[in-house]
C-alpha atoms as a PDB file:
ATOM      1  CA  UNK A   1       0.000   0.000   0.000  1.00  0.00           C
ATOM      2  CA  UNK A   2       2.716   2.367   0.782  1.00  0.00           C
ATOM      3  CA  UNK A   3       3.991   1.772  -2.905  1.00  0.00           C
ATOM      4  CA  UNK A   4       0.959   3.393  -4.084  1.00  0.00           C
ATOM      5  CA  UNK A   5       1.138   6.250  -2.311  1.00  0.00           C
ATOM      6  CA  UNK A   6       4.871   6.626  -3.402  1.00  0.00           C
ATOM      7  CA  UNK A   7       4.100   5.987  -7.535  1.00  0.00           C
ATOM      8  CA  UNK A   8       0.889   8.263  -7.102  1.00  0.00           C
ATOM      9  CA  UNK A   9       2.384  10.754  -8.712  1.00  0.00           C
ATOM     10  CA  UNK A  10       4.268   9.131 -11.204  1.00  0.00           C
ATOM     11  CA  UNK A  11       1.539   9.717 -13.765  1.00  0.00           C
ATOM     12  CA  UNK A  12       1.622  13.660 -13.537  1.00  0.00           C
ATOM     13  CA  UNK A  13       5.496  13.885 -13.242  1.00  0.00           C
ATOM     14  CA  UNK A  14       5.140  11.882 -16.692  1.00  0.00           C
ATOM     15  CA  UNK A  15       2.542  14.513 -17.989  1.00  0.00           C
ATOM     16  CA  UNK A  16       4.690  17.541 -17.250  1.00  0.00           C
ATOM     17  CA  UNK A  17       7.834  15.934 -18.113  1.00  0.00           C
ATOM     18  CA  UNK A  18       6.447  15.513 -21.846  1.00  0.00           C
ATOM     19  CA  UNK A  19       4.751  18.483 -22.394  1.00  0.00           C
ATOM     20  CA  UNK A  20       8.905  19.967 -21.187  1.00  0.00           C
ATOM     21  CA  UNK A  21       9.663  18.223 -24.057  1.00  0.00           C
ATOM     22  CA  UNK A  22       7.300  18.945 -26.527  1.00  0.00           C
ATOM     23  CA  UNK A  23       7.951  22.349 -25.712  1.00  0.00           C
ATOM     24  CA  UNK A  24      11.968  22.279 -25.766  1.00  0.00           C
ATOM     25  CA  UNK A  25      11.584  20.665 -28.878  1.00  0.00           C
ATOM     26  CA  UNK A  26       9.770  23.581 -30.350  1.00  0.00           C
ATOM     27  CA  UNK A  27      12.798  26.150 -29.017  1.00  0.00           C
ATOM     28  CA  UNK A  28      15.376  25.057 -31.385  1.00  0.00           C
ATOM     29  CA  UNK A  29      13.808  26.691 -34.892  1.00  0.00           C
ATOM     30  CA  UNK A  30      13.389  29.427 -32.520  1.00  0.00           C
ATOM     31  CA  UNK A  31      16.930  29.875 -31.431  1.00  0.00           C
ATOM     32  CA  UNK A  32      18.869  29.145 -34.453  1.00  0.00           C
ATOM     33  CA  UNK A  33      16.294  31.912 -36.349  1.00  0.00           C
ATOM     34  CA  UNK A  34      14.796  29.471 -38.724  1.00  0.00           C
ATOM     35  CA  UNK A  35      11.082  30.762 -37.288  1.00  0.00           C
ATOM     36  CA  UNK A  36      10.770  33.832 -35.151  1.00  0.00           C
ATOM     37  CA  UNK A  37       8.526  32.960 -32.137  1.00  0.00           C
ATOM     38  CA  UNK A  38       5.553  35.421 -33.384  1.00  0.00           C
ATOM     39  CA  UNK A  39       5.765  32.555 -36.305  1.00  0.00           C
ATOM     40  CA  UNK A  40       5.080  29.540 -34.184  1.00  0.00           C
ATOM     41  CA  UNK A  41       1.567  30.743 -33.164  1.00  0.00           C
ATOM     42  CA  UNK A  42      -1.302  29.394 -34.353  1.00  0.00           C
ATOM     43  CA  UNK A  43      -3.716  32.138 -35.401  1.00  0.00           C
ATOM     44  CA  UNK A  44      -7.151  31.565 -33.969  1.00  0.00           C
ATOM     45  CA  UNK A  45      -9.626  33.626 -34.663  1.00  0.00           C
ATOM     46  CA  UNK A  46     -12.649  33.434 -31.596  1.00  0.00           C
ATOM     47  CA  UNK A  47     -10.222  31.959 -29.013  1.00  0.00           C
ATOM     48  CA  UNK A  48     -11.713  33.316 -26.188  1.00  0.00           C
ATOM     49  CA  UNK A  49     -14.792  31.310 -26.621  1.00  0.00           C
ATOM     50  CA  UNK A  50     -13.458  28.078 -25.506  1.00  0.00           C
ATOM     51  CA  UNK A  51     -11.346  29.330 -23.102  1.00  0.00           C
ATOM     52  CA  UNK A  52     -14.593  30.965 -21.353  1.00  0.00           C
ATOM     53  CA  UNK A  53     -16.167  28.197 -22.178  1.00  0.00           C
ATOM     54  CA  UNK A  54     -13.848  25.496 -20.342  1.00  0.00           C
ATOM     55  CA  UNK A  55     -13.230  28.290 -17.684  1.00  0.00           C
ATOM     56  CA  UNK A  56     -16.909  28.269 -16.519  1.00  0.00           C
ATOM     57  CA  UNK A  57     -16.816  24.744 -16.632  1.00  0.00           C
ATOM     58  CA  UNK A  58     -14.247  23.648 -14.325  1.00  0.00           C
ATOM     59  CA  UNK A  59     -15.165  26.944 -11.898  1.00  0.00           C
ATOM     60  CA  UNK A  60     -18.636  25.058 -11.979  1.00  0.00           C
ATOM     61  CA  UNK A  61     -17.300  21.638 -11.309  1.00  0.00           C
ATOM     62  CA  UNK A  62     -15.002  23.436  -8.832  1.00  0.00           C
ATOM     63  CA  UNK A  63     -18.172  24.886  -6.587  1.00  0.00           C
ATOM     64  CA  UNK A  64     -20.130  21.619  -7.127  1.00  0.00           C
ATOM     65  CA  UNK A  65     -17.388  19.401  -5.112  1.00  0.00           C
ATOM     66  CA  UNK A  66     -16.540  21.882  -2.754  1.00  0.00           C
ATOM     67  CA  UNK A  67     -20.481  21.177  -2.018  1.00  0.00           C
ATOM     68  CA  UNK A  68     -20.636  17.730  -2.134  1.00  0.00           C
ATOM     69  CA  UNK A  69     -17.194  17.380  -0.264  1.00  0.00           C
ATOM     70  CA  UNK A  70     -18.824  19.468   2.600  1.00  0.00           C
ATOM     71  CA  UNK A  71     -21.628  17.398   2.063  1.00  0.00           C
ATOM     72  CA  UNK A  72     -19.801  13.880   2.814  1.00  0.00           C
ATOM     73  CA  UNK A  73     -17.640  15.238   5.641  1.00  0.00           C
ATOM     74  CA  UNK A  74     -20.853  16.414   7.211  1.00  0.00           C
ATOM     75  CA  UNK A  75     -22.734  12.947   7.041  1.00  0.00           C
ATOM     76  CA  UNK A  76     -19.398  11.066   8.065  1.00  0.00           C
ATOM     77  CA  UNK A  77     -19.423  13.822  11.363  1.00  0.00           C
ATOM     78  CA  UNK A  78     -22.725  12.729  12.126  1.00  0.00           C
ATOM     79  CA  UNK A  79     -22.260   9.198  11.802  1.00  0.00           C
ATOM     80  CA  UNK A  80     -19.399   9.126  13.899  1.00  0.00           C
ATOM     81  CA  UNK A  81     -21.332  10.984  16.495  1.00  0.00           C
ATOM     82  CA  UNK A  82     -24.396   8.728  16.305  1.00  0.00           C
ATOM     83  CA  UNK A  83     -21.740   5.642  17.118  1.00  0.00           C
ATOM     84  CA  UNK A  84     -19.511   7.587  19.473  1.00  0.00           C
ATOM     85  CA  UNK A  85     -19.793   5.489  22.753  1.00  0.00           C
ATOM     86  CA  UNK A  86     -19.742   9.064  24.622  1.00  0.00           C
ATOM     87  CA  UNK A  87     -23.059   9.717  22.831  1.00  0.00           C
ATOM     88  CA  UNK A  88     -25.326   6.901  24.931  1.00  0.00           C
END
């Protein structure tokens, strides 16, 4: 069990570690003045959409675990209180 907790974050440290590369990768046209970096953007007319899109999204999501969280801890408080040999 303790290994678990230990490789837990093996899969992010992966995630990060290639978008590094991905993004190193990129630098070297930059550098050696092949591209200018104003060059390696993709134009995108309406971007903001889906960026206010995914923002209100996960700000929603956000809000509705913060309420369910409170939610559980809540219930698991009163159980523990029901069944607390103090409580008799």
């Amino acid at each position: 069990m303790r290994s678990l907790v230990v490789i837990a974050p093996l899969g992010f440290l992966a995630i990060e570690t290639g978008w590094i590369v991905t993004e190193v990768g990129r630098q070297p046209w930059i550098i050696y003045q092949v591209m200018r970096t104003a060059e390696t953007l993709t134009p995108m007319p309406g971007l903001w959409l889906p960026l206010a899109t995914f923002t209100a999204l996960y700000l929603t999501l956000s809000v509705i675990l913060i309420f369910v969280l409170r939610y559980q801890f809540a219930r698991v408080n009163e159980i523990q209180a029901d069944h607390s040999p103090l409580s008799a």
